[in-house]
N, C-alpha and C. Protein backbone atom coordinates (compact mmCIF):
# COMPACT_ATOMS: atom_id res chain seq x y z
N UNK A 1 -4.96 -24.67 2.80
CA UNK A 1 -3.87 -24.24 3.68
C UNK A 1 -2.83 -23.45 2.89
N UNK A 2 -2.46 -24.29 1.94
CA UNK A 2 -1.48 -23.16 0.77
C UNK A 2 -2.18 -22.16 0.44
N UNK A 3 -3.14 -21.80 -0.23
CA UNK A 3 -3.78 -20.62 -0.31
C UNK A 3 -3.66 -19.50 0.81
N UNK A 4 -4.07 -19.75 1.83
CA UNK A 4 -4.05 -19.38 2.93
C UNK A 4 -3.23 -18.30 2.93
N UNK A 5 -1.26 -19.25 3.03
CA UNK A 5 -0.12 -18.87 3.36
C UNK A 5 -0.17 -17.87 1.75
N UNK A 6 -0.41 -17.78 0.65
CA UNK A 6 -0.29 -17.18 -0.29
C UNK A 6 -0.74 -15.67 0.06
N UNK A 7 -1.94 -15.78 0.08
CA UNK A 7 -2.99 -15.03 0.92
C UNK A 7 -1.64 -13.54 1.62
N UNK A 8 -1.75 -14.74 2.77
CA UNK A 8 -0.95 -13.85 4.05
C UNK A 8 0.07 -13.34 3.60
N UNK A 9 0.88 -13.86 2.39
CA UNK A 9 2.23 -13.58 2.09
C UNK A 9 2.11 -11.61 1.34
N UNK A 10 1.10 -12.24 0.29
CA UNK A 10 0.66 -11.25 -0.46
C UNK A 10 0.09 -9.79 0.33
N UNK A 11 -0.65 -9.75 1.15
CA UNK A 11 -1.35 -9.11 2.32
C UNK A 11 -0.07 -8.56 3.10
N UNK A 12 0.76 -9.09 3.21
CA UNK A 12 2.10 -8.39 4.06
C UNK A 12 3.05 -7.48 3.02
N UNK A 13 3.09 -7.94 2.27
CA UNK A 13 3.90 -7.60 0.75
C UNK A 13 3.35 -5.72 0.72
N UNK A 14 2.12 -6.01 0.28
CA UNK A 14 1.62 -5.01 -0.03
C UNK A 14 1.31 -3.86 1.37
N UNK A 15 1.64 -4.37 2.55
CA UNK A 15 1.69 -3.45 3.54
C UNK A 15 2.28 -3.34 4.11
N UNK A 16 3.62 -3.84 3.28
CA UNK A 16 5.55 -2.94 3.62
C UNK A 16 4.99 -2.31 2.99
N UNK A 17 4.85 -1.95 1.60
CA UNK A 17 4.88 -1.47 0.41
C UNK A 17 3.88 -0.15 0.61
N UNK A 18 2.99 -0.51 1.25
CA UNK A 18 2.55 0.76 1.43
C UNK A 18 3.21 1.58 3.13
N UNK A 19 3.46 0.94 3.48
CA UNK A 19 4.08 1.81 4.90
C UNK A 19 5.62 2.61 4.43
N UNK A 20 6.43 1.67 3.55
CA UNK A 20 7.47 2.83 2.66
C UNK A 20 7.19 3.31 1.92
N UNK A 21 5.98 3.40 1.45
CA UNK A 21 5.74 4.76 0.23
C UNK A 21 5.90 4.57 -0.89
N UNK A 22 5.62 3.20 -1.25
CA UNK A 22 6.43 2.83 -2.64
C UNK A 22 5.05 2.62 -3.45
N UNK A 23 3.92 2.08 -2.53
CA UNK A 23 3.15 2.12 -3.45
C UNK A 23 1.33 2.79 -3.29
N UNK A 24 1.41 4.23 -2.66
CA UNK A 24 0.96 5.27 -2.35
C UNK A 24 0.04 5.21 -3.64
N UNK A 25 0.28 5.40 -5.21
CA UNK A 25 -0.60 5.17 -5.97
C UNK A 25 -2.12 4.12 -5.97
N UNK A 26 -1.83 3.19 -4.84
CA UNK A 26 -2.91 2.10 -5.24
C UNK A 26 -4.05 3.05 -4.01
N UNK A 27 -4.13 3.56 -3.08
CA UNK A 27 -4.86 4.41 -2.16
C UNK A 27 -5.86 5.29 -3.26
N UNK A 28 -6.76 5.11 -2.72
CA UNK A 28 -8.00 5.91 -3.59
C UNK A 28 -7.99 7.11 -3.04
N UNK A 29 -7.70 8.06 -3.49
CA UNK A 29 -7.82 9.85 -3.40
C UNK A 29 -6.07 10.21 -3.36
N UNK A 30 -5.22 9.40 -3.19
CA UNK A 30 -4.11 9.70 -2.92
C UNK A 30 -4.04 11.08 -3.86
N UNK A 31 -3.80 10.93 -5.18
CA UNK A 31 -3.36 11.37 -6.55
C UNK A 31 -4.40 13.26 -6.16
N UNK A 32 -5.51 12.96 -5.59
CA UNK A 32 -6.31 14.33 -5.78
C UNK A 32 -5.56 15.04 -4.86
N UNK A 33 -4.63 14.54 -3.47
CA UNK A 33 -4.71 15.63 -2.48
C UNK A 33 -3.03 16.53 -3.18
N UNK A 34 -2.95 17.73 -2.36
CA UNK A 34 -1.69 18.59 -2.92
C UNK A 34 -0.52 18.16 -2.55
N UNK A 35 0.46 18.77 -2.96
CA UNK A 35 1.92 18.13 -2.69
C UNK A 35 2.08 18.38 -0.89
N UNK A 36 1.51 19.35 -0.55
CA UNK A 36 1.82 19.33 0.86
C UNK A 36 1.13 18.58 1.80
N UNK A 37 0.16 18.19 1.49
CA UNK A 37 -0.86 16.98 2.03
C UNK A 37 -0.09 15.42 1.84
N UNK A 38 0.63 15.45 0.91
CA UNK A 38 1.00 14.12 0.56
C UNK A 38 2.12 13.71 1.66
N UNK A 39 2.94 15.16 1.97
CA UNK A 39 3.77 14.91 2.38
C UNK A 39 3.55 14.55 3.80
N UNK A 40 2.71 14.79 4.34
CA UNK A 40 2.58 14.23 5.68
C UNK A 40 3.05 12.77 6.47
């Protein structure tokens, strides 16, 4: 059950984190596309 809630905690964490842009690096191809692609 603790695991679980760890789990879920972690899993939410990381998908603020990617919905503000903070952590865009962990996305596989991010880094190849151009600055104007990114910006989308």
């Amino acid at each position: 059950m603790a695991s679980g809630i760890i789990v879920i905690i972690l899993l939410i964490t990381i998908g603020v984190l990617l919905l503000k842009g903070k952590a865009t690096f962990l996305i596989a191809g991010y880094n190849t596309l151009s600055e104007t692609e990114r910006e989308k």
